[in-house]
Structure formats: structure tokens, C-alpha cells
N, C-alpha and C. Protein backbone atom coordinates (compact mmCIF):
# COMPACT_ATOMS: atom_id res chain seq x y z
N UNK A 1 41.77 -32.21 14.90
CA UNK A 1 41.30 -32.85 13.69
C UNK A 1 42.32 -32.64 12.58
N UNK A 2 42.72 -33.60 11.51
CA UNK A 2 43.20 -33.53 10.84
C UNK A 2 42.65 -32.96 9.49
N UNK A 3 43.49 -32.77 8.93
CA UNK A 3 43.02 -31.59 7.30
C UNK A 3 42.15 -32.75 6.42
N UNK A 4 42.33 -34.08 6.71
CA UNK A 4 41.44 -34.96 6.01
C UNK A 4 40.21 -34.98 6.34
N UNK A 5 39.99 -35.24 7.46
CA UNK A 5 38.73 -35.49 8.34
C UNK A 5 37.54 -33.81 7.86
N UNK A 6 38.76 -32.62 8.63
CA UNK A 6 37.92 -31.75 7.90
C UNK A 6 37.49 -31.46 6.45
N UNK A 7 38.23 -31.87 5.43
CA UNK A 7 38.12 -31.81 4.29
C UNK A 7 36.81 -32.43 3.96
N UNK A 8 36.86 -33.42 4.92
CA UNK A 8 35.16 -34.72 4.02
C UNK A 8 34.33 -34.09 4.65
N UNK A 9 34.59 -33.31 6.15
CA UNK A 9 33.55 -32.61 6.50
C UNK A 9 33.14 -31.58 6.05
N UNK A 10 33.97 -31.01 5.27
CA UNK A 10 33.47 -29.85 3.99
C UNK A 10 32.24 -30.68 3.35
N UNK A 11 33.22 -31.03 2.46
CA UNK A 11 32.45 -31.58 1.14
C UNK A 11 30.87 -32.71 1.92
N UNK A 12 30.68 -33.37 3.02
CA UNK A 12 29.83 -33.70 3.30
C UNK A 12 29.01 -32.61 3.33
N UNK A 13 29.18 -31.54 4.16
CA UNK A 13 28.33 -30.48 3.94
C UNK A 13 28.11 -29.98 3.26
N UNK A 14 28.83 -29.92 2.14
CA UNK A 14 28.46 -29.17 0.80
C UNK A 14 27.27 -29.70 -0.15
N UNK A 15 27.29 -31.25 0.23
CA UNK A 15 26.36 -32.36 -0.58
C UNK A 15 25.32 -32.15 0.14
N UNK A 16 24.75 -32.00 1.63
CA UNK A 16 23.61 -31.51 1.89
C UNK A 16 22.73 -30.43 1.46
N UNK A 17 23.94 -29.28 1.45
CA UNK A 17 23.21 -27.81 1.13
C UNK A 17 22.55 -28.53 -0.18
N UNK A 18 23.68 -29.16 -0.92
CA UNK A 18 22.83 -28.99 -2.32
C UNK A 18 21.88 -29.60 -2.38
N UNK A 19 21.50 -30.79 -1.99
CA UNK A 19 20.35 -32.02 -1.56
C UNK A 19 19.48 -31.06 -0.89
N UNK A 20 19.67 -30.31 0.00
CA UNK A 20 18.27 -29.18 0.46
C UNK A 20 18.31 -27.80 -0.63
N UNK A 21 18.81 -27.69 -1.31
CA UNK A 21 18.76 -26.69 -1.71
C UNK A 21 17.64 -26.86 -3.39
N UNK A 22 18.48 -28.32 -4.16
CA UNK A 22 17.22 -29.22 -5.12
C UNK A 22 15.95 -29.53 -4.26
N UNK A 23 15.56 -29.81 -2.84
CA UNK A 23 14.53 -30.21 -2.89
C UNK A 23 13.42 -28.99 -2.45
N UNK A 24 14.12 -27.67 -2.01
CA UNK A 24 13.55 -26.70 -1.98
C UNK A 24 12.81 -26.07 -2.90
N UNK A 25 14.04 -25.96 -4.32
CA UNK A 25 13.40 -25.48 -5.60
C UNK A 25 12.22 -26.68 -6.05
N UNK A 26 12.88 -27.72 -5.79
CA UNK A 26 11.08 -28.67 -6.14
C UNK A 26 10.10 -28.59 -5.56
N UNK A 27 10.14 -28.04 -4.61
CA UNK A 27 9.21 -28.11 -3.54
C UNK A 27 8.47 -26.73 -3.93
N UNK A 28 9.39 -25.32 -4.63
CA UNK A 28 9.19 -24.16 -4.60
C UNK A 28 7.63 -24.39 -5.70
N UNK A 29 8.32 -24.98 -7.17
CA UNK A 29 7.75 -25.52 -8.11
C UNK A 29 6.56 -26.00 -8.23
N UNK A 30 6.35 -27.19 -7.35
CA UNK A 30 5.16 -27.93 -6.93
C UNK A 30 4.30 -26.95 -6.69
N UNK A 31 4.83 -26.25 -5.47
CA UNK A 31 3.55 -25.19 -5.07
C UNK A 31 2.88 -24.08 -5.66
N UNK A 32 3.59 -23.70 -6.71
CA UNK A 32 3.42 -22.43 -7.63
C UNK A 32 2.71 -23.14 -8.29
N UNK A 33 2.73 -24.43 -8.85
CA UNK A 33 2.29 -25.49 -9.97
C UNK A 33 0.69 -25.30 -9.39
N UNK A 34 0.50 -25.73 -8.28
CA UNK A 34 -0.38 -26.22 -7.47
C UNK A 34 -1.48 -24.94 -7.03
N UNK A 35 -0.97 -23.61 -7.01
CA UNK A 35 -1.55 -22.47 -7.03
C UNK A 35 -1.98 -22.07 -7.98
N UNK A 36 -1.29 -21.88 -9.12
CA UNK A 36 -1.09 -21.50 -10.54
C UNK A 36 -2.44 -22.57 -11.31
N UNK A 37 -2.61 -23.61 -11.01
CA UNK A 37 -3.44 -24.79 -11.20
C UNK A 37 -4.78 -24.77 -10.75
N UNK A 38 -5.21 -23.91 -9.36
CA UNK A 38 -6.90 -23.50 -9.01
C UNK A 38 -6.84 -22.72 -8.53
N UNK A 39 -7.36 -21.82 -9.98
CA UNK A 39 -7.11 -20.35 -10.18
C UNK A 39 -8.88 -20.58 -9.67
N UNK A 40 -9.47 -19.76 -8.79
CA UNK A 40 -10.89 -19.93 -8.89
C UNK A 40 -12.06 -19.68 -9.42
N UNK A 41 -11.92 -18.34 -10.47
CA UNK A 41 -12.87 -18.31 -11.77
C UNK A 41 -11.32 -17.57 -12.74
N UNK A 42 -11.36 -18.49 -13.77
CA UNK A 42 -10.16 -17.83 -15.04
C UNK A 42 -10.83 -16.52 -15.49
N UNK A 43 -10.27 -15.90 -15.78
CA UNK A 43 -10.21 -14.58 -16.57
C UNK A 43 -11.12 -15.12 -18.02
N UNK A 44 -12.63 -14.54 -18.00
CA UNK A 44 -12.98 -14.63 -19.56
C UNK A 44 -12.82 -14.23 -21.00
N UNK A 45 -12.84 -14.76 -22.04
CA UNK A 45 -11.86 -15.09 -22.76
C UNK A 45 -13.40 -14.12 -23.87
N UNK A 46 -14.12 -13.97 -23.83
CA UNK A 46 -15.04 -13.02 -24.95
C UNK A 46 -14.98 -11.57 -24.11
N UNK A 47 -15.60 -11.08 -25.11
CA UNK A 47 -16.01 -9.42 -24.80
C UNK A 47 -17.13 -8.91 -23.67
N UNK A 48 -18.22 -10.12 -24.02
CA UNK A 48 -19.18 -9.86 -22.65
C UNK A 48 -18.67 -10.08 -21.93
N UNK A 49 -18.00 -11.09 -21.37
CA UNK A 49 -17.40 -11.97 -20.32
C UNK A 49 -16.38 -10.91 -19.81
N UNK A 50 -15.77 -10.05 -20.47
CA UNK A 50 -14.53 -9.09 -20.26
C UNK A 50 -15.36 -7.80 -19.78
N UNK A 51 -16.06 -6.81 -20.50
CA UNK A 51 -16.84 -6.54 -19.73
C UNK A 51 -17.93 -6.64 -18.18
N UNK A 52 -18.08 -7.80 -18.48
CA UNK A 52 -18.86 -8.33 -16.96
C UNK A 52 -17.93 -7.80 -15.73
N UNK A 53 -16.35 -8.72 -16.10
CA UNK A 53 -15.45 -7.97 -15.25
C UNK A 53 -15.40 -6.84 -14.96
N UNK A 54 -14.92 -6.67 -15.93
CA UNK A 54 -14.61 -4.56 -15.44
C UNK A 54 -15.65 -4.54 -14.38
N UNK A 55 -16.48 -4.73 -14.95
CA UNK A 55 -18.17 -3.76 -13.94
C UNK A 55 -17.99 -4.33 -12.61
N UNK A 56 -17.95 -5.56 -12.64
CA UNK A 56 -17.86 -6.46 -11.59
C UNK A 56 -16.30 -5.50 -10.51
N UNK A 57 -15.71 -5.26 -10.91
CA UNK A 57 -14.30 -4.98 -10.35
C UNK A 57 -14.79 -3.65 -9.99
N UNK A 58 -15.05 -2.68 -11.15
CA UNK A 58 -15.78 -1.26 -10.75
C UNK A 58 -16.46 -1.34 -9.44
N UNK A 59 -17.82 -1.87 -9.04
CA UNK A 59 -18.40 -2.29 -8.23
C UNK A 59 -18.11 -2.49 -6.50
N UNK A 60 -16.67 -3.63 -6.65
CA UNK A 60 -15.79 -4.15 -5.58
C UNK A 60 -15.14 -2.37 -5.07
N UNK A 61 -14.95 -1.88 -6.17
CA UNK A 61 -13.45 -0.73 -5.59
C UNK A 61 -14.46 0.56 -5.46
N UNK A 62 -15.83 0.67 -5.68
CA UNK A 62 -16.61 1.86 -5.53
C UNK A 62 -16.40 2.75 -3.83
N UNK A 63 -15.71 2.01 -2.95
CA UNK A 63 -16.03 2.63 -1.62
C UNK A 63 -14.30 2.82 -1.51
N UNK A 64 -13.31 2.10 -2.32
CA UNK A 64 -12.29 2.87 -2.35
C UNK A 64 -11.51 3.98 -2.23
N UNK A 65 -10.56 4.31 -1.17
CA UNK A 65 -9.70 5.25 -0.85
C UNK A 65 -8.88 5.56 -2.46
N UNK A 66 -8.65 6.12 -3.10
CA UNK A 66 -8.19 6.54 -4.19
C UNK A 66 -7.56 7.74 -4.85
N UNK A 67 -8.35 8.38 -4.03
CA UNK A 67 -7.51 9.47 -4.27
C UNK A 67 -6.92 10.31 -2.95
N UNK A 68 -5.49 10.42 -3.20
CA UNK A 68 -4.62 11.10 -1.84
C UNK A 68 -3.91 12.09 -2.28
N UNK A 69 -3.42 12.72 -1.20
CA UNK A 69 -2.56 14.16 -1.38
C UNK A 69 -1.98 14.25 -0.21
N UNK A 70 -0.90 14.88 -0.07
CA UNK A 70 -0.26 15.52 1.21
C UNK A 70 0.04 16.81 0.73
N UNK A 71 -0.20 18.00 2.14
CA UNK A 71 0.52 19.01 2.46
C UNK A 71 0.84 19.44 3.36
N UNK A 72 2.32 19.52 2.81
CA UNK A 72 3.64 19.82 3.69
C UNK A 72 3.64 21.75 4.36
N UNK A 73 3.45 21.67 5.08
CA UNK A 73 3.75 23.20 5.90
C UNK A 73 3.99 23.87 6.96
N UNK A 74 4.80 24.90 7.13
CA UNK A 74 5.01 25.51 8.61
C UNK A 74 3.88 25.88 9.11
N UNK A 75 3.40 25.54 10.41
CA UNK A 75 2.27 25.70 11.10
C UNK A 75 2.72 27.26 11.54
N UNK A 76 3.66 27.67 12.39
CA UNK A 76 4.09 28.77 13.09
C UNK A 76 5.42 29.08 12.73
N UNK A 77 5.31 30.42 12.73
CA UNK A 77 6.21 31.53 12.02
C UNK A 77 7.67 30.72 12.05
N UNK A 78 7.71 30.84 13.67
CA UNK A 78 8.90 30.51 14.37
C UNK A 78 9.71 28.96 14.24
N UNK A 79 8.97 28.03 13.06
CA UNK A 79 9.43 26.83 13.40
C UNK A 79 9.66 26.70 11.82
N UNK A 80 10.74 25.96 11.08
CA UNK A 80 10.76 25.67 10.28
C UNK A 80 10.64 24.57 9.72
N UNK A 81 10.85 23.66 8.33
CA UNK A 81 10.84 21.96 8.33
C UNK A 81 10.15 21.19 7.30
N UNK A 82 8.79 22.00 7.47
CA UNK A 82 7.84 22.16 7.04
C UNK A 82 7.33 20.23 7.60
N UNK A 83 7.15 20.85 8.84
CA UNK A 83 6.63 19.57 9.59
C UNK A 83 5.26 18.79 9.59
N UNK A 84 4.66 20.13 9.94
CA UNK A 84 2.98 20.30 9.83
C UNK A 84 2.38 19.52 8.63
N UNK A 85 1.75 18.75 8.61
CA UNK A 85 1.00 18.69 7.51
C UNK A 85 -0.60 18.01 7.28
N UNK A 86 -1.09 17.86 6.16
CA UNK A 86 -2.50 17.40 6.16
C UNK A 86 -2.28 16.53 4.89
N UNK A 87 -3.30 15.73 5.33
CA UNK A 87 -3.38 14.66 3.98
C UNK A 87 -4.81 14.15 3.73
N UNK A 88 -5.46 14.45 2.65
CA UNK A 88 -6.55 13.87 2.07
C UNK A 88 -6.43 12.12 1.61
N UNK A 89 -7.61 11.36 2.30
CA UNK A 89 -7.55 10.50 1.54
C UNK A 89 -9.57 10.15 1.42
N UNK A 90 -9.49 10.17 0.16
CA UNK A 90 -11.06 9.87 -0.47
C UNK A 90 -11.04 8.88 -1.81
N UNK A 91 -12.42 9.15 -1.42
CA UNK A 91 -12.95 7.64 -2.87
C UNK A 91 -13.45 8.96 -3.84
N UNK A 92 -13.79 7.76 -4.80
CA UNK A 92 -14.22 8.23 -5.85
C UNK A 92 -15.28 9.31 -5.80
N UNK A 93 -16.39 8.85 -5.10
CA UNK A 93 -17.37 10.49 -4.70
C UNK A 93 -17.38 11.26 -4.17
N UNK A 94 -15.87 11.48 -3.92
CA UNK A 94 -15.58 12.80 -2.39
C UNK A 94 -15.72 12.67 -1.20
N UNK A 95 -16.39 11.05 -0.75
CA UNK A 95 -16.00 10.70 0.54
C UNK A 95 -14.83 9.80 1.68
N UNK A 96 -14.59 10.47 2.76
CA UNK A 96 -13.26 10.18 3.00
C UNK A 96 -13.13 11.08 4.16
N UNK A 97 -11.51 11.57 4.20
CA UNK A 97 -11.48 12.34 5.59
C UNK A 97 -10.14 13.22 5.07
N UNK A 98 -9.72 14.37 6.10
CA UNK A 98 -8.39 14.66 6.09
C UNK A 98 -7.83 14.40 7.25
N UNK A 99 -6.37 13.82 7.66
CA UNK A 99 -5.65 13.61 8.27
C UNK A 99 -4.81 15.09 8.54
N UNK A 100 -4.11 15.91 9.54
CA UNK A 100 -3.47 17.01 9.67
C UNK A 100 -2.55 16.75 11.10
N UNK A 101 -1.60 16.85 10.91
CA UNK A 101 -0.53 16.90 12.17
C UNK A 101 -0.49 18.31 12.29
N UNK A 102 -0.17 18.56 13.32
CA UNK A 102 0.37 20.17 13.62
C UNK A 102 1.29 19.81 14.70
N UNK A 103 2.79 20.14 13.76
CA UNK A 103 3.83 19.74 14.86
C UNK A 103 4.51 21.21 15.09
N UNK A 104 4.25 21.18 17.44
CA UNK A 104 4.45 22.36 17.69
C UNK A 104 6.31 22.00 18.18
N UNK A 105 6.44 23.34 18.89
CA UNK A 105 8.15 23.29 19.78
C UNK A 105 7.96 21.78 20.87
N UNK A 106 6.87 21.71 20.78
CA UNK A 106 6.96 20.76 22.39
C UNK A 106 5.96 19.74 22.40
N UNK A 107 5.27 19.50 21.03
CA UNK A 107 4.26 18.99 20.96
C UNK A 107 3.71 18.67 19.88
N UNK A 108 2.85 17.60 19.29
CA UNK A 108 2.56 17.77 17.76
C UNK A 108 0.59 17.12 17.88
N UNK A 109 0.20 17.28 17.49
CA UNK A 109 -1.44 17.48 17.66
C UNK A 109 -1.98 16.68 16.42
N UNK A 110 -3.13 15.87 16.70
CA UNK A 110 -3.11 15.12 15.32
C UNK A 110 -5.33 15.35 14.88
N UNK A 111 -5.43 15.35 13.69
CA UNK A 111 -6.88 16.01 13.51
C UNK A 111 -7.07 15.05 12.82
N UNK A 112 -8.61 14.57 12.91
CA UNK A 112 -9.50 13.68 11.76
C UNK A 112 -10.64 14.59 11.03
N UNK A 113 -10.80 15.15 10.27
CA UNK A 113 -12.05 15.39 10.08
C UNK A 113 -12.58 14.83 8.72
N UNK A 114 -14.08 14.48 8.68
CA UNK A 114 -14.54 13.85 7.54
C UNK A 114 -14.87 14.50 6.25
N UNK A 115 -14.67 13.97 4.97
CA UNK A 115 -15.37 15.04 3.85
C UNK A 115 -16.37 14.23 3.45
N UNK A 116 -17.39 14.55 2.88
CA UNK A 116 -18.88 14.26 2.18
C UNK A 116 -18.66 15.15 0.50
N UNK A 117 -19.10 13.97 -0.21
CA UNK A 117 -18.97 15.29 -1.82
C UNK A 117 -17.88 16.11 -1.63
N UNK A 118 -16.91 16.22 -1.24
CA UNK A 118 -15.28 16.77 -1.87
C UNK A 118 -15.15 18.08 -0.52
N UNK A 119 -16.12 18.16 0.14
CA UNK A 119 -16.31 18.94 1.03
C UNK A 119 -16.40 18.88 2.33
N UNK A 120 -15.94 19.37 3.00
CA UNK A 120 -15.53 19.24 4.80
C UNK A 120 -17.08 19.10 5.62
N UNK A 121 -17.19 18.26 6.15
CA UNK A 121 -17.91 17.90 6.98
C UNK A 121 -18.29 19.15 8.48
N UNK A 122 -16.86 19.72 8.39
CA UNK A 122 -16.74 20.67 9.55
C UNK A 122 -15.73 21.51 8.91
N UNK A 123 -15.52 22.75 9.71
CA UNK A 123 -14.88 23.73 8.54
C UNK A 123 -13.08 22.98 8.66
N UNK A 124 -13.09 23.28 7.04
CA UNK A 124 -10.92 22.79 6.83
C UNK A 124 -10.32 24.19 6.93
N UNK A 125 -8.93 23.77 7.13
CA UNK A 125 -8.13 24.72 7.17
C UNK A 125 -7.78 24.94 5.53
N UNK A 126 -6.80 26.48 5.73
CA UNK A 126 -6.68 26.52 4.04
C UNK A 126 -5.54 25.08 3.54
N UNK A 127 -4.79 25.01 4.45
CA UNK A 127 -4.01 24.02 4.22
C UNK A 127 -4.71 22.49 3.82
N UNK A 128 -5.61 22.31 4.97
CA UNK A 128 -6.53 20.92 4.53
C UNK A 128 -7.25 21.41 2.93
N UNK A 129 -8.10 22.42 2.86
CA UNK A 129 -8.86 22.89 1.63
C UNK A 129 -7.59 22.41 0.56
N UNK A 130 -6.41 22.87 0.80
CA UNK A 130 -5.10 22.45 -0.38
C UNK A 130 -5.29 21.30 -0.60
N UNK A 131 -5.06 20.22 0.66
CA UNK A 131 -5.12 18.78 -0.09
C UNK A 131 -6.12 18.46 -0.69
N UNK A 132 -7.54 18.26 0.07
CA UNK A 132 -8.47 18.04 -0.84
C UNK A 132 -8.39 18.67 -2.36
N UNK A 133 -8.20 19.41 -2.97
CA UNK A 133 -8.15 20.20 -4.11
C UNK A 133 -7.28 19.71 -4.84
N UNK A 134 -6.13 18.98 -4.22
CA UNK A 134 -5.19 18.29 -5.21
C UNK A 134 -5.46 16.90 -4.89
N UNK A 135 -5.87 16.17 -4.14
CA UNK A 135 -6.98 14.50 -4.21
C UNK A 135 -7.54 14.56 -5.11
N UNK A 136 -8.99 15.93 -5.32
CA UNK A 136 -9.80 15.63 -6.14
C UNK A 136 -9.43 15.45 -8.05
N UNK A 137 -8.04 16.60 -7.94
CA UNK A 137 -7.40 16.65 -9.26
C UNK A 137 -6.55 15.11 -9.54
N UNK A 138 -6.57 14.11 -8.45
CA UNK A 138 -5.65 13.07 -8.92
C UNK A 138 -6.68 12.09 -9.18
């Protein structure tokens, strides 16, 4: 091929990208337009109406995971890393669970147990007792 031939075959290609590249952003536009456009109840514009929300939203997020923690620690003397760990995750009334790995030399072990009111369902370790205690403070 000659340097002409490729040359128009540049610039032909160059006039596409841009021809897809304008009808993309219009296309981007339209649809944001078109989303942005049926919103399905607007945000109310008085104080009752603003209120109603909140409560309304309060309500939706009441069974919410919200408050979390991790702790990081050596399970056994001999291992360092601080691999081991437990993690609280609860709602707003203290119910929820702790999560706890215990990672051994050859093995790593994984625990569920549930909390009720900020409190272990079955007995926690001091390490689990840690997270919960810093969940409930967040």
C-alpha cells in the first residue's frame, strides 16, 4: 500500500471514531435526560413532607447492619501477623452476629455466632466481647 491510500485510511478512521464517539455522548445524554426525568416520588419540598421522609427512611434501615468492628489478633503464642480475627456486624438494637477466623500453622477455622441486645447469644471470646464493644461505640 502506498503512503496515500494509508493516509485516507487514517483519516477515514479517524472520522468514524469521532461520528461514534458524538453519537455516544448523545446517546449518554438522552439517557441521563430520560432517568433524571422519572424520578418516581420527588423529594418534598415543606417541612411535613421532609419529615415524613426521614421517618419513612428511619423505618426502611431499622433492621440494618450498621454498626461494625474488626479485631485483629494472634490466636497462638507461636504465630505471629495478627491473622486471627473477629468482626461484629449489628443493627441498631444489638442484633446481628460476630464473624471470627482463627488462623492456625495448617489451618484457619471460621465461627458465626449470633448477638441479641449487644450480647452473645452463646458465650464470646474476649476477643469477640472486643468487637462488639467497639460496634456498639460506633
Amino acid at each position: 500500500m502506498s503512503n496515500s491510500v494509508l493516509t485516507a485510511l487514517v483519516v477515514v478512521l479517524a472520522l468514524l471514531t469521532l461520528v461514534s464517539l458524538t453519537l455516544s455522548v448523545v446517546a449518554y445524554r438522552a439517557l441521563r435526560t430520560r432517568r433524571t426525568g422519572s424520578v418516581a416520588s420527588p423529594l418534598p419540598t415543606d417541612v411535613q413532607g421532609l419529615r415524613d421522609e426521614v421517618e419513612r427512611l428511619r423505618t426502611e434501615t431499622t433492621g440494618a447492619l450498621r454498626h461494625l468492628a474488626v479485631v485483629r489478633y494472634d490466636a497462638f503464642g507461636d504465630m505471629g501477623g495478627r491473622l486471627s480475627w473477629s468482626m461484629a456486624l449489628v443493627d441498631e438494637g444489638g442484633n446481628g452476629m460476630v464473624l471470627t477466623s482463627i488462623h492456625g500453622r495448617s489451618d484457619a477455622r471460621t465461627y458465626a455466632k449470633d448477638l441479641a441486645a449487644w450480647a452473645g447469644t452463646t458465650t464470646l471470646s474476649p476477643e469477640e466481647e472486643e468487637a462488639v464493644t467497639q460496634a456498639k461505640a460506633r
